[in-house]
C-alpha atoms as a PDB file:
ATOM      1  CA  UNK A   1     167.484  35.163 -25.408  1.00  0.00           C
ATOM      2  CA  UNK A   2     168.959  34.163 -28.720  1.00  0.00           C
ATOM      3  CA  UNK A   3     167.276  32.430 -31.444  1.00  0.00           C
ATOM      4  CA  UNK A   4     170.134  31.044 -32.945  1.00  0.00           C
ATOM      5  CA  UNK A   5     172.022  28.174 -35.478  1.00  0.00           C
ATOM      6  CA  UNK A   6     174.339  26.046 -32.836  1.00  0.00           C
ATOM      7  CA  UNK A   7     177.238  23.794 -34.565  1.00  0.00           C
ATOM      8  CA  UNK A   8     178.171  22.181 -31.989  1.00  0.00           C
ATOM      9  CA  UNK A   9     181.077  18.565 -32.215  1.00  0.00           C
ATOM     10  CA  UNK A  10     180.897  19.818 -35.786  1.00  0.00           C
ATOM     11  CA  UNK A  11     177.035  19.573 -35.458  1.00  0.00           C
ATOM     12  CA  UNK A  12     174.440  21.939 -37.675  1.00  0.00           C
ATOM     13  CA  UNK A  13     171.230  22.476 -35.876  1.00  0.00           C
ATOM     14  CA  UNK A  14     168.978  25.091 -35.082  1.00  0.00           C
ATOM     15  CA  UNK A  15     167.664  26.007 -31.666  1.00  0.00           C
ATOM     16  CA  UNK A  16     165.423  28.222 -30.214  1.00  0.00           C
ATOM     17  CA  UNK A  17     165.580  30.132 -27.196  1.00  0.00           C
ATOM     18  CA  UNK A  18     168.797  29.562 -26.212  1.00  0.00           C
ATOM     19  CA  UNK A  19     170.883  31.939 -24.083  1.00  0.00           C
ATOM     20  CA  UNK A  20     173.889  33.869 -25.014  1.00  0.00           C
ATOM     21  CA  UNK A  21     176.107  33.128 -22.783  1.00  0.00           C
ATOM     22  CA  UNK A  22     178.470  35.831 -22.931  1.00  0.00           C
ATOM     23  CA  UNK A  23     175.746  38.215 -23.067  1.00  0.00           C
ATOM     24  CA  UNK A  24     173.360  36.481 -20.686  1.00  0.00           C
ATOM     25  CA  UNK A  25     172.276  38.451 -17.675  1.00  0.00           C
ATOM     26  CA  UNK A  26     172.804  36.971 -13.745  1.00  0.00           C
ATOM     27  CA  UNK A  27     169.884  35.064 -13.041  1.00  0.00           C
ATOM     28  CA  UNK A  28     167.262  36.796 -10.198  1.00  0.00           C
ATOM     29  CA  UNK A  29     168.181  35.429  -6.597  1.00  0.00           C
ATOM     30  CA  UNK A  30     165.995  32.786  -5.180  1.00  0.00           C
ATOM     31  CA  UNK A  31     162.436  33.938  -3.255  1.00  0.00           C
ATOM     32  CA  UNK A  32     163.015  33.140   0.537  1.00  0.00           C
ATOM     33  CA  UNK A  33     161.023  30.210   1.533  1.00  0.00           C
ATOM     34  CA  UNK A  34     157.931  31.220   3.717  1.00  0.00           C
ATOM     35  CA  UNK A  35     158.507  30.285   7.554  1.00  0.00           C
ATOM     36  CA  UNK A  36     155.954  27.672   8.716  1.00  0.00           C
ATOM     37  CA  UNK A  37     153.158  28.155  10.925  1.00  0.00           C
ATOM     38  CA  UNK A  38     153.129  28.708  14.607  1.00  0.00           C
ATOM     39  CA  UNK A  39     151.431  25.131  14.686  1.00  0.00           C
ATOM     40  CA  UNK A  40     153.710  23.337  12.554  1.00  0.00           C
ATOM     41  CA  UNK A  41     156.321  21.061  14.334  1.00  0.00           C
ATOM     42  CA  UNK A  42     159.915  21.485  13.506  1.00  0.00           C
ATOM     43  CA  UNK A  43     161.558  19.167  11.147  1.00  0.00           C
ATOM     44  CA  UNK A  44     163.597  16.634  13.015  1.00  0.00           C
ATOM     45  CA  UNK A  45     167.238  17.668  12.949  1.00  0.00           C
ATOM     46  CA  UNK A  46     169.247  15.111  10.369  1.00  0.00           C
ATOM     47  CA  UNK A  47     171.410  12.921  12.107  1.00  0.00           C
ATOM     48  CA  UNK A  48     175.242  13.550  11.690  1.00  0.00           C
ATOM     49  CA  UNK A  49     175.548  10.245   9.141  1.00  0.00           C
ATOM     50  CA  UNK A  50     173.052  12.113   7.163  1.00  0.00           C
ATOM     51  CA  UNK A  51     174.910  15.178   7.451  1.00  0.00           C
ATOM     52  CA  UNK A  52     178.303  14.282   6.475  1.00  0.00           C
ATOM     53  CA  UNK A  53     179.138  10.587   4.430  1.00  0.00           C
ATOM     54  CA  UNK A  54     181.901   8.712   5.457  1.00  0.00           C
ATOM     55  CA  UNK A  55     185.208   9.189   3.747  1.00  0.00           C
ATOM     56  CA  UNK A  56     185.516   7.789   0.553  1.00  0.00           C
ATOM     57  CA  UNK A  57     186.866   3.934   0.343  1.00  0.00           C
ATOM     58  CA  UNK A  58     190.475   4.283  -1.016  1.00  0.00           C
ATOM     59  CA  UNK A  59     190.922   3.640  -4.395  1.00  0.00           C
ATOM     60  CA  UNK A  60     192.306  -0.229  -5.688  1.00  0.00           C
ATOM     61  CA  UNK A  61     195.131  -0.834  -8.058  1.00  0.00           C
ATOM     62  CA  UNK A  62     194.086  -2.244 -11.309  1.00  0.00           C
ATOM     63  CA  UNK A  63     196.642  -2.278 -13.387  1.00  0.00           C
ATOM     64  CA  UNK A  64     199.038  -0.446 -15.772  1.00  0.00           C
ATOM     65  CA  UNK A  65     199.194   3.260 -16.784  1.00  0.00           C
ATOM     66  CA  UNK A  66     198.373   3.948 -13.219  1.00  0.00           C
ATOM     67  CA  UNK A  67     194.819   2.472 -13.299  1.00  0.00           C
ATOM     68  CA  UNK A  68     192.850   2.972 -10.071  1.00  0.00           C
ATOM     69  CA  UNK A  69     189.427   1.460  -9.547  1.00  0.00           C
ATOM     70  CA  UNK A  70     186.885   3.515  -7.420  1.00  0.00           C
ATOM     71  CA  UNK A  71     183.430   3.090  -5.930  1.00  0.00           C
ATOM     72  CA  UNK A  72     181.976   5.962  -7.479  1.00  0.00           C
ATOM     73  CA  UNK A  73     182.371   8.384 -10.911  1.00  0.00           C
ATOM     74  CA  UNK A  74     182.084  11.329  -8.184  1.00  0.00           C
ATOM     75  CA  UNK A  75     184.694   9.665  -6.229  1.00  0.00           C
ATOM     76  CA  UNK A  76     187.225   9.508  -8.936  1.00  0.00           C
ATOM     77  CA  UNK A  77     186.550  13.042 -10.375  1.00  0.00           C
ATOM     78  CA  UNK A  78     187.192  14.381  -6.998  1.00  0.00           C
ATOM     79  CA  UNK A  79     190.520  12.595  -6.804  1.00  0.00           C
ATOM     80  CA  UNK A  80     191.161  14.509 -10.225  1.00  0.00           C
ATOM     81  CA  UNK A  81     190.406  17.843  -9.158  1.00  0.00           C
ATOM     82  CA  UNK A  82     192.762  17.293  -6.577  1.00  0.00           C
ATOM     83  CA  UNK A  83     195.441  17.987  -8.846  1.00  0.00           C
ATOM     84  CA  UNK A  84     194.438  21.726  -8.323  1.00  0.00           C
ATOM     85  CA  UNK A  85     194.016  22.950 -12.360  1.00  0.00           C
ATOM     86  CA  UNK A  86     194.227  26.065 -13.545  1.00  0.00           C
ATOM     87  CA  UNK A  87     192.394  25.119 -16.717  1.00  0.00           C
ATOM     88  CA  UNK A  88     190.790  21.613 -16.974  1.00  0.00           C
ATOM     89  CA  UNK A  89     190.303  20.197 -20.601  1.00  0.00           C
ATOM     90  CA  UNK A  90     187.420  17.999 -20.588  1.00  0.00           C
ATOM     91  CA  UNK A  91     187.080  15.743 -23.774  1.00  0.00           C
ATOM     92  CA  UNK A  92     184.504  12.992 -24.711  1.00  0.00           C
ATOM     93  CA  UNK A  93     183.074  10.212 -27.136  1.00  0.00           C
ATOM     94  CA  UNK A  94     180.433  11.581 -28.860  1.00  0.00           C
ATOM     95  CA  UNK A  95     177.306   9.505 -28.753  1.00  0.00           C
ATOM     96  CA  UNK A  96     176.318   7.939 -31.752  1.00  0.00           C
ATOM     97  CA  UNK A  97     173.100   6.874 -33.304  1.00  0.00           C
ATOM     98  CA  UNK A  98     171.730   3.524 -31.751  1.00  0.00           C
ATOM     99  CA  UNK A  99     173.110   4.497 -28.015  1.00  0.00           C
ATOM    100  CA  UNK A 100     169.745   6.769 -27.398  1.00  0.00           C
ATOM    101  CA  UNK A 101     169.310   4.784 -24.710  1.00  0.00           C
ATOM    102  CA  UNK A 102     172.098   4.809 -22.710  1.00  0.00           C
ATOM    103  CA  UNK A 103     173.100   8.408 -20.822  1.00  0.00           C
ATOM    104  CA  UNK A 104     175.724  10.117 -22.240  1.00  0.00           C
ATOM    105  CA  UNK A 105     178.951  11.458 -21.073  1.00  0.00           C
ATOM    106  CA  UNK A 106     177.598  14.806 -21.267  1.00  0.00           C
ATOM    107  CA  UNK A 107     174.510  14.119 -19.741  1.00  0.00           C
ATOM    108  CA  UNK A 108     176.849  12.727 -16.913  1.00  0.00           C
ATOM    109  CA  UNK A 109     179.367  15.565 -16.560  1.00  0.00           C
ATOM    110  CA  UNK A 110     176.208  17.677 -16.269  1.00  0.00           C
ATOM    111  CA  UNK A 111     174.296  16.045 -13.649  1.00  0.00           C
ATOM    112  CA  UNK A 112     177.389  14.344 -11.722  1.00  0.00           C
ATOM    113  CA  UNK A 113     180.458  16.446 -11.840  1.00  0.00           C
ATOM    114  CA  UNK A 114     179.254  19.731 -12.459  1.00  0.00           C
ATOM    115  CA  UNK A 115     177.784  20.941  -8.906  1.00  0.00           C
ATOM    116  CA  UNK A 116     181.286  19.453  -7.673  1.00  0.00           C
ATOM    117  CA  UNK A 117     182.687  22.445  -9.655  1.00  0.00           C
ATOM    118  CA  UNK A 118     180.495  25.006  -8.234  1.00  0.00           C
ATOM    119  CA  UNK A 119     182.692  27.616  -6.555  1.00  0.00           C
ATOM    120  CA  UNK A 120     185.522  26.538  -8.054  1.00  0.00           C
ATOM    121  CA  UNK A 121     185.337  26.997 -11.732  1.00  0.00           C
ATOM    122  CA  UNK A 122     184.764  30.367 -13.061  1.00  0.00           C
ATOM    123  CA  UNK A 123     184.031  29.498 -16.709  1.00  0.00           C
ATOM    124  CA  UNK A 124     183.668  26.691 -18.922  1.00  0.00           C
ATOM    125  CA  UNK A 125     183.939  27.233 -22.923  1.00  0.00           C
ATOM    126  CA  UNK A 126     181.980  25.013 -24.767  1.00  0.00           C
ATOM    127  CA  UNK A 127     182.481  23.350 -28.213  1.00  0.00           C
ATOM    128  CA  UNK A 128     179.566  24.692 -29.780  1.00  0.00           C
ATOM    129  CA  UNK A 129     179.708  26.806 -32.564  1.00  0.00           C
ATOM    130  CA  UNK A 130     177.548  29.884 -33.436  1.00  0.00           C
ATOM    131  CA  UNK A 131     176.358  31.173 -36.527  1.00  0.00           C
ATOM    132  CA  UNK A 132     174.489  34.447 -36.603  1.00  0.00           C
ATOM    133  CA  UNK A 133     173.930  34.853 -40.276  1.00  0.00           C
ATOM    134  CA  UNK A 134     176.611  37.485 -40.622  1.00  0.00           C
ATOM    135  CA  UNK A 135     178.626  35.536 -43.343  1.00  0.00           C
ATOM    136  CA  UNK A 136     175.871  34.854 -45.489  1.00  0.00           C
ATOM    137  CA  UNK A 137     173.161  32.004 -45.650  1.00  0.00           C
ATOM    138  CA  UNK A 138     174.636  30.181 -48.663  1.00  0.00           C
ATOM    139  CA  UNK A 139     177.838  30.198 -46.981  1.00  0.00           C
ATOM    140  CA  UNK A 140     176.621  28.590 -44.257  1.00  0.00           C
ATOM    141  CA  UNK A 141     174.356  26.173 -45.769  1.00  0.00           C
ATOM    142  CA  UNK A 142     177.515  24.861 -47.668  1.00  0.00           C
ATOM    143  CA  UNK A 143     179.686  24.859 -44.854  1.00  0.00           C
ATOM    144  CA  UNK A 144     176.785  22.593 -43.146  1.00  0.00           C
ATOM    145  CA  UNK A 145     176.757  20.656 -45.911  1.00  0.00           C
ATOM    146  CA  UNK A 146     180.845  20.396 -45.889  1.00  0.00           C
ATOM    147  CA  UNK A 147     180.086  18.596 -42.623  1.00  0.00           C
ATOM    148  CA  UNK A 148     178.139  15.900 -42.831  1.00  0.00           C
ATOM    149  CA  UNK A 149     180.477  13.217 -43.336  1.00  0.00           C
ATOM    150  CA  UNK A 150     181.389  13.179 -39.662  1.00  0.00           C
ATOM    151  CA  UNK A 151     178.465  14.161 -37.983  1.00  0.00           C
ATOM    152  CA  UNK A 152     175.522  11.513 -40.200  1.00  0.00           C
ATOM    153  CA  UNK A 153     176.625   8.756 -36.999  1.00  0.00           C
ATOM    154  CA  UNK A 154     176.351  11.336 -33.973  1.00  0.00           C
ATOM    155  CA  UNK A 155     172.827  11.109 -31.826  1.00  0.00           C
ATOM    156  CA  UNK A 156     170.842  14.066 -32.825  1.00  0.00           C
ATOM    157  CA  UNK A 157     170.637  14.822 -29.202  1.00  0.00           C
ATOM    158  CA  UNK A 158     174.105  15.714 -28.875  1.00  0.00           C
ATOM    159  CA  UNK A 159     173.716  19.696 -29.655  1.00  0.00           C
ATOM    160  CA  UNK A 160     170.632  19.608 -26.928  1.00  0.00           C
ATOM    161  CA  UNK A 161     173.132  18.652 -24.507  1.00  0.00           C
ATOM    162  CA  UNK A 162     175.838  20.748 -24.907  1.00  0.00           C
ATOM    163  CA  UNK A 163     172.924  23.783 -24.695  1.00  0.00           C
ATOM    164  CA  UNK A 164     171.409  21.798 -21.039  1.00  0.00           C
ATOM    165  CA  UNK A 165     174.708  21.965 -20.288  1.00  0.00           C
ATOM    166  CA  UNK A 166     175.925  25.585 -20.667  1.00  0.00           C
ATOM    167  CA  UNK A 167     172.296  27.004 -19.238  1.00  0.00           C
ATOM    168  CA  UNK A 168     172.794  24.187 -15.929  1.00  0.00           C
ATOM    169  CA  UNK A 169     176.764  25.964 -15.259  1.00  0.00           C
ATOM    170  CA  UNK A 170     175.147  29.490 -15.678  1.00  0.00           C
ATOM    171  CA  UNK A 171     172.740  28.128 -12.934  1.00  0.00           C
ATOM    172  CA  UNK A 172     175.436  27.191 -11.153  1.00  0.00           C
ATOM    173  CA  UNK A 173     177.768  30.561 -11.589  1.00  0.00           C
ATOM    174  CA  UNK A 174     180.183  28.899 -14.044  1.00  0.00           C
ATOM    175  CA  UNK A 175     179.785  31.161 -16.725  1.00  0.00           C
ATOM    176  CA  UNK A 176     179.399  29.457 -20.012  1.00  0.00           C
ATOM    177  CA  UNK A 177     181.134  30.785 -23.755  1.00  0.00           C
ATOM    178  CA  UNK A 178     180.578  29.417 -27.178  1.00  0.00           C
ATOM    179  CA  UNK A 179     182.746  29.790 -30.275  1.00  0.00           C
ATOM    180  CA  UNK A 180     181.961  32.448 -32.392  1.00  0.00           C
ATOM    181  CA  UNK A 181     183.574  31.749 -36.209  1.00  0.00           C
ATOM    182  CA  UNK A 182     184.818  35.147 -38.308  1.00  0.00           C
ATOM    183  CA  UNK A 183     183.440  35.202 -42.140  1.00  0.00           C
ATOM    184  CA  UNK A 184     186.975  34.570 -42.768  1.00  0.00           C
ATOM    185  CA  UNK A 185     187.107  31.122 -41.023  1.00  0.00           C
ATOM    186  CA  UNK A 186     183.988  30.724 -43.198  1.00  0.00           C
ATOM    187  CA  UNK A 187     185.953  31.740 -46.160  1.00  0.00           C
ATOM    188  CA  UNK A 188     188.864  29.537 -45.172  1.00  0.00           C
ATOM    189  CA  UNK A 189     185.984  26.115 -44.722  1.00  0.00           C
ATOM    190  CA  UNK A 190     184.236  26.761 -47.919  1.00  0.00           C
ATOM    191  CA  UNK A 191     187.701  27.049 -50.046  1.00  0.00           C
ATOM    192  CA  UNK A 192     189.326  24.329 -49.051  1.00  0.00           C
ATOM    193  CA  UNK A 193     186.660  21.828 -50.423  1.00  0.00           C
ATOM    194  CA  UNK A 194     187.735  18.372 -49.902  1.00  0.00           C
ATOM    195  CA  UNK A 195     189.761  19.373 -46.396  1.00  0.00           C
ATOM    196  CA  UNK A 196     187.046  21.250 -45.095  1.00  0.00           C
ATOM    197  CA  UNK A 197     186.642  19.195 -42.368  1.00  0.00           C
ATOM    198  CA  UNK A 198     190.239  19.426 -41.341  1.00  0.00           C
ATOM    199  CA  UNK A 199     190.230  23.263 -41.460  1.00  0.00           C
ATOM    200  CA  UNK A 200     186.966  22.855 -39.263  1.00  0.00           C
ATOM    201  CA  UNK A 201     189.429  20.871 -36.383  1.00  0.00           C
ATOM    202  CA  UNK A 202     192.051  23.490 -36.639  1.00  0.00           C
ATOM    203  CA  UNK A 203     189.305  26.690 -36.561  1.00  0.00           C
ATOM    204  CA  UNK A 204     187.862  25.002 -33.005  1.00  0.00           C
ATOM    205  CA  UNK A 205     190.989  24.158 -31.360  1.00  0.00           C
ATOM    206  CA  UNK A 206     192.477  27.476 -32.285  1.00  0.00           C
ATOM    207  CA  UNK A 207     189.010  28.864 -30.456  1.00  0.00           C
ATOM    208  CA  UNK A 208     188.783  26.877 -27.600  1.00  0.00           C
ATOM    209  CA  UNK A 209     192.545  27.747 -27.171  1.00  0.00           C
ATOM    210  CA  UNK A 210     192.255  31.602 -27.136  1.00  0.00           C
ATOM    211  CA  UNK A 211     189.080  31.833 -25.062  1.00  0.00           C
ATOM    212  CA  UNK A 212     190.583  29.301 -22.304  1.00  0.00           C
ATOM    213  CA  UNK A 213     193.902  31.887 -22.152  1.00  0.00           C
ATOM    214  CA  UNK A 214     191.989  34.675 -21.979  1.00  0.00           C
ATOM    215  CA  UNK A 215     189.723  33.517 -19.041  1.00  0.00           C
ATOM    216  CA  UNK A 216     192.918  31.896 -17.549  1.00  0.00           C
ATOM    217  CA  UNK A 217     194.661  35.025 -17.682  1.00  0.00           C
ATOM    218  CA  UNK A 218     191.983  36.878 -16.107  1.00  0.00           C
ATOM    219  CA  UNK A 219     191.666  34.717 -13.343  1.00  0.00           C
ATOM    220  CA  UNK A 220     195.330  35.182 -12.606  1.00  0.00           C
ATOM    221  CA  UNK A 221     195.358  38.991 -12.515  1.00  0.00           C
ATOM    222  CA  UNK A 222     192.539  38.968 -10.867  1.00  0.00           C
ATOM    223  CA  UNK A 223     193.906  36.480  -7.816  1.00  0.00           C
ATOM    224  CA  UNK A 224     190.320  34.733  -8.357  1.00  0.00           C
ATOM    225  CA  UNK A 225     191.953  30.947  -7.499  1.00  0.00           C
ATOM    226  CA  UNK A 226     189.097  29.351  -9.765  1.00  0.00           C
ATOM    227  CA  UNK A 227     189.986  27.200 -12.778  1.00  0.00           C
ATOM    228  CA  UNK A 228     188.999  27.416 -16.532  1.00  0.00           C
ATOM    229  CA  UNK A 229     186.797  24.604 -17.961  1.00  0.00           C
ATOM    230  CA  UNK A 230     186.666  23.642 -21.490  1.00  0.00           C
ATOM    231  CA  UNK A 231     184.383  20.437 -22.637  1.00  0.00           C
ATOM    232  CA  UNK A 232     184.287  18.915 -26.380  1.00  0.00           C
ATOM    233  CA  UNK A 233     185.739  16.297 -28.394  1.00  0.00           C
ATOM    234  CA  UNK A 234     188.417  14.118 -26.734  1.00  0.00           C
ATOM    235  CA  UNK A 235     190.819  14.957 -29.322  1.00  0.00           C
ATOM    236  CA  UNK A 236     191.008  19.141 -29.216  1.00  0.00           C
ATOM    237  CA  UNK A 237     192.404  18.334 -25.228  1.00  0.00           C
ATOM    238  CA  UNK A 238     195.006  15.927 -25.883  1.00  0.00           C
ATOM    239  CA  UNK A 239     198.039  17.044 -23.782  1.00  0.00           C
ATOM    240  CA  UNK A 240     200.146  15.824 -25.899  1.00  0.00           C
ATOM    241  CA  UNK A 241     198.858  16.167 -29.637  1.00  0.00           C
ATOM    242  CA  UNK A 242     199.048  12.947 -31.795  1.00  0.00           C
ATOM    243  CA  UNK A 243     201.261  13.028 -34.889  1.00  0.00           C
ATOM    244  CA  UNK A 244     199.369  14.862 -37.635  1.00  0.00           C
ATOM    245  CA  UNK A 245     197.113  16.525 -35.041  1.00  0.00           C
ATOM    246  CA  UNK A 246     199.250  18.950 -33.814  1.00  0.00           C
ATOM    247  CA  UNK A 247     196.804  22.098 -35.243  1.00  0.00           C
ATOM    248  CA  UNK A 248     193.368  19.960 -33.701  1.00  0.00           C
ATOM    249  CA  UNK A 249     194.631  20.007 -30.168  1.00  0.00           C
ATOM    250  CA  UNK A 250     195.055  23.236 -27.946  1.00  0.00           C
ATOM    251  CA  UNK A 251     196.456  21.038 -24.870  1.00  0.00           C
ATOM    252  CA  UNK A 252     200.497  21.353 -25.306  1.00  0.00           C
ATOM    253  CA  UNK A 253     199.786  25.287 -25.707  1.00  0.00           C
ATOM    254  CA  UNK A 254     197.105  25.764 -22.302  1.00  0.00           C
ATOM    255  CA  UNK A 255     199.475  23.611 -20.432  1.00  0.00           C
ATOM    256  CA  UNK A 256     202.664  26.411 -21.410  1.00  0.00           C
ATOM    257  CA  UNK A 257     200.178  29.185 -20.775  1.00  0.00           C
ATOM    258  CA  UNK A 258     199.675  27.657 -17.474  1.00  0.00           C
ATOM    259  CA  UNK A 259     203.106  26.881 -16.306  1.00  0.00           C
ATOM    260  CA  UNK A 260     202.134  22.867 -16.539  1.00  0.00           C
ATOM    261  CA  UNK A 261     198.745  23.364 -14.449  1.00  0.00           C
ATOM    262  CA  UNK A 262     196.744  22.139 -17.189  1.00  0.00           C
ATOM    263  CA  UNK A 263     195.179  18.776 -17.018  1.00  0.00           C
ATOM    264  CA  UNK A 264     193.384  16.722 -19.734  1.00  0.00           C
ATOM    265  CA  UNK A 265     190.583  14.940 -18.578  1.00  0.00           C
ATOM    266  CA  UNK A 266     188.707  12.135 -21.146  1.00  0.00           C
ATOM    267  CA  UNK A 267     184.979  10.585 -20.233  1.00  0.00           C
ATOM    268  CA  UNK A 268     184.374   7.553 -21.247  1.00  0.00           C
ATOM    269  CA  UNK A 269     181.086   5.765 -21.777  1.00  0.00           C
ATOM    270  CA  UNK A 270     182.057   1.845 -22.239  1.00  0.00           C
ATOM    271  CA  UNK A 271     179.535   1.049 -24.178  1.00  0.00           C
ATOM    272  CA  UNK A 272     180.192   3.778 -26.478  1.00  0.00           C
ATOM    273  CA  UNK A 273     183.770   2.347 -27.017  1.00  0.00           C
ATOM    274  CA  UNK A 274     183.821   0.614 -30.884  1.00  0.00           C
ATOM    275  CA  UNK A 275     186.071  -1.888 -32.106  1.00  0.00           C
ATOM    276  CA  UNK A 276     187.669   0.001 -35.286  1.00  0.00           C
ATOM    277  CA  UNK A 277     191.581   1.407 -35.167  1.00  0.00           C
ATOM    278  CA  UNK A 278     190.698   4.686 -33.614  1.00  0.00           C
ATOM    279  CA  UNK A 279     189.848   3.152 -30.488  1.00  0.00           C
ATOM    280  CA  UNK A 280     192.512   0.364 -30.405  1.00  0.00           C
ATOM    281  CA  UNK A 281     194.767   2.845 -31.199  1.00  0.00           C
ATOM    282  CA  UNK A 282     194.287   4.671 -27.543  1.00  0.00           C
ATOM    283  CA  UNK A 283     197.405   3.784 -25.361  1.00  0.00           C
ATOM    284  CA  UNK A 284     195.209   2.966 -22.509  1.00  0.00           C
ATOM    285  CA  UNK A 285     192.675   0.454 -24.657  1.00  0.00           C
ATOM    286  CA  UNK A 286     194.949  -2.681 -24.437  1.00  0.00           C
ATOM    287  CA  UNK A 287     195.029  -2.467 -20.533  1.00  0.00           C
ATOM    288  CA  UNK A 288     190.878  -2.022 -20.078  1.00  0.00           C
ATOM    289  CA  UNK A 289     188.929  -4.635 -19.066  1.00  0.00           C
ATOM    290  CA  UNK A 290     185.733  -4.105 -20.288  1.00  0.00           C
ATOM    291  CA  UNK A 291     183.731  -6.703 -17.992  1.00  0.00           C
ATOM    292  CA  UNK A 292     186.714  -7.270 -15.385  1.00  0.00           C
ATOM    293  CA  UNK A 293     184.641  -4.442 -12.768  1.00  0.00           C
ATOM    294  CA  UNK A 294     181.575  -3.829 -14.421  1.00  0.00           C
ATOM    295  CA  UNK A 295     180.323  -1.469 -11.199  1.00  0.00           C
ATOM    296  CA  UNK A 296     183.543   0.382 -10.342  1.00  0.00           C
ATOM    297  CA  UNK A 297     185.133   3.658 -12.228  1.00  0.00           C
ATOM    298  CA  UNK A 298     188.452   2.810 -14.137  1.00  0.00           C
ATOM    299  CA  UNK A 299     190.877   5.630 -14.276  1.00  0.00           C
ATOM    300  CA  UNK A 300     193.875   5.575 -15.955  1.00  0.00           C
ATOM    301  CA  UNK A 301     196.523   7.675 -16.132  1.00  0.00           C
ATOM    302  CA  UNK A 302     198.470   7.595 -19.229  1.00  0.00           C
ATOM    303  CA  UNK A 303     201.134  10.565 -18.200  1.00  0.00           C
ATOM    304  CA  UNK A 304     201.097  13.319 -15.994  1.00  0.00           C
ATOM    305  CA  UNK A 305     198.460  15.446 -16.073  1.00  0.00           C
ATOM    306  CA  UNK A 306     196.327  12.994 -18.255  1.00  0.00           C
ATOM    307  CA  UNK A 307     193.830  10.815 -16.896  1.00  0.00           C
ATOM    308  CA  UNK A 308     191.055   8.789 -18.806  1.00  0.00           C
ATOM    309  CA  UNK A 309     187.597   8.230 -16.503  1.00  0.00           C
ATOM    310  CA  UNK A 310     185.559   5.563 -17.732  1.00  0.00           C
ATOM    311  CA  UNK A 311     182.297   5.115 -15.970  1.00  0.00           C
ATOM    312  CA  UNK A 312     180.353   2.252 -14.655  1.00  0.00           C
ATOM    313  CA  UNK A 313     178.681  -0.112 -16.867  1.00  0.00           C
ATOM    314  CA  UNK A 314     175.251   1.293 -17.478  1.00  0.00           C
ATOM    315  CA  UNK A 315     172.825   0.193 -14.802  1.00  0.00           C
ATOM    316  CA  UNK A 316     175.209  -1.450 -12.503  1.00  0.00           C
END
């Protein structure tokens, strides 16, 4: 176990206890359940609906940019992984402060989409970024400090997540990794002053990028067939990178790496979606109908090997 100081989505925090997950042992198998009595009586055997649900309801047409409505978020992520990844870049919306309330999209991917993945993912690296104290604690104070202006709006609970999430695909045997910044990327934040920030977007996508070949690589000499997961900020995935964000997103370079068997995958919370230029500035935005199918999952597909899944309404 680690006590250690987690940045993740640009994020200072400390946390306690939390695993290292490229150190982290296997976890102990599970205790056999005791066999009943003589006396009990046997369970009644499930009946075959039980046992297997019907197939899923086909998807509707909704749209532009490919959009597809379906019944359910797991339906629509399985339709995804159908595209057979070798590395699938998972980005999000960050939750921000006043949205406590509603579950995020990490809080989602965790308990919806992840046990879909068991078996077939081998890793996932996560956006969160380590500090040991190697660098210096003044250094790293002022690098926290450098970082403020985009992370005073995110929910505090964001970091907490991202940890839940890594410890729930160890459970699962996708082993998690976290980002692990050289003195001289600390070096590099603290000089540039005013751009720190933007040397902060390049340092993680550079990263995220390295650690997803590596695993990929792995997996391919090692004939494993699993794919390579990476989950953070819906701009480091971008397949293609938008202009003046070339050195934030890792996508165009994973998708060469892996002879165009990468796929960018963005979750979508509506009610975290804001009405500011970022947002309308999405290709897919002008086509989404916020209250059009407030109980189906939209996915849209803005070019191949890029989809957008934007959940249910909340509650519905």
């Amino acid at each position: 176990m680690l006590s250690a100081r987690l940045l993740p989505l640009l994020c200072l925090a400390s946390v306690a206890a939390c695993r290292t997950p490229d150190s982290a042992s296997p976890p102990p198998p599970a205790t056999a359940s005791a066999a009943p009595p003589p006396s009990a009586a046997p369970a009644p055997a499930p009946s075959a609906s039980a046992q297997a649900p019907g197939p899923a309801a086909p998807p509707e047409p909704c749209g532009e940019m490919g959009c597809l409505l379906y019944d359910t978020p797991k339906d629509a992520f399985a339709a995804i992984l159908a595209e057979n990844p070798l590395i699938l870049g998972i980005g999000e919306s960050h939750a921000q402060k006043g949205k406590e309330g509603i579950p995020t999209a990490t809080k989602r991917f965790t308990e919806t989409f992840l046990p879909m993945l068991a078996g077939k993912a081998s890793d996932i690296v996560l956006e969160i970024w380590v500090s040991e104290g190697k660098c210096g604690k003044e250094k790293e104070a002022q690098v926290a400090e450098q970082q403020k202006p985009v992370t005073q709006g995110q929910a505090k609970t964001n970091q907490n997540e991202f940890v839940t999430l890594g410890d729930a695909a160890y459970a699962l045997g996708v082993k998690p990794h976290i980002l692990r910044a050289s003195c001289a990327d600390y070096d590099a934040i603290v000089k540039a002053g005013p751009d720190s920030v933007i040397v902060m977007l390049e340092m993680i996508a550079r990263l995220m990028d390295e650690k997803a070949k590596t695993l990929a690589s792995r997996n391919a000499n090692a004939g494993a067939g699993k794919m390579v997961l990476t989950y953070g900020g819906a701009i480091h995935n971008d397949l293609t990178a938008r202009p003046g964000r070339e050195k934030w997103t890792f996508g165009p370079d994973l998708a060469a790496a892996t002879a165009d068997r990468y796929v960018e995958l963005d979750l979508v919370v509506p009610e975290f979606i804001q009405d500011n230029d970022a947002w309308k500035a999405l290709p897919w935005m002008p086509h989404f109908k916020r209250d059009a199918h407030p109980t189906k999952t939209t996915v849209f597909r803005p070019a191949k090997g890029s989809f957008v899944l934007i959940f249910p309404k909340t509650g519905q």
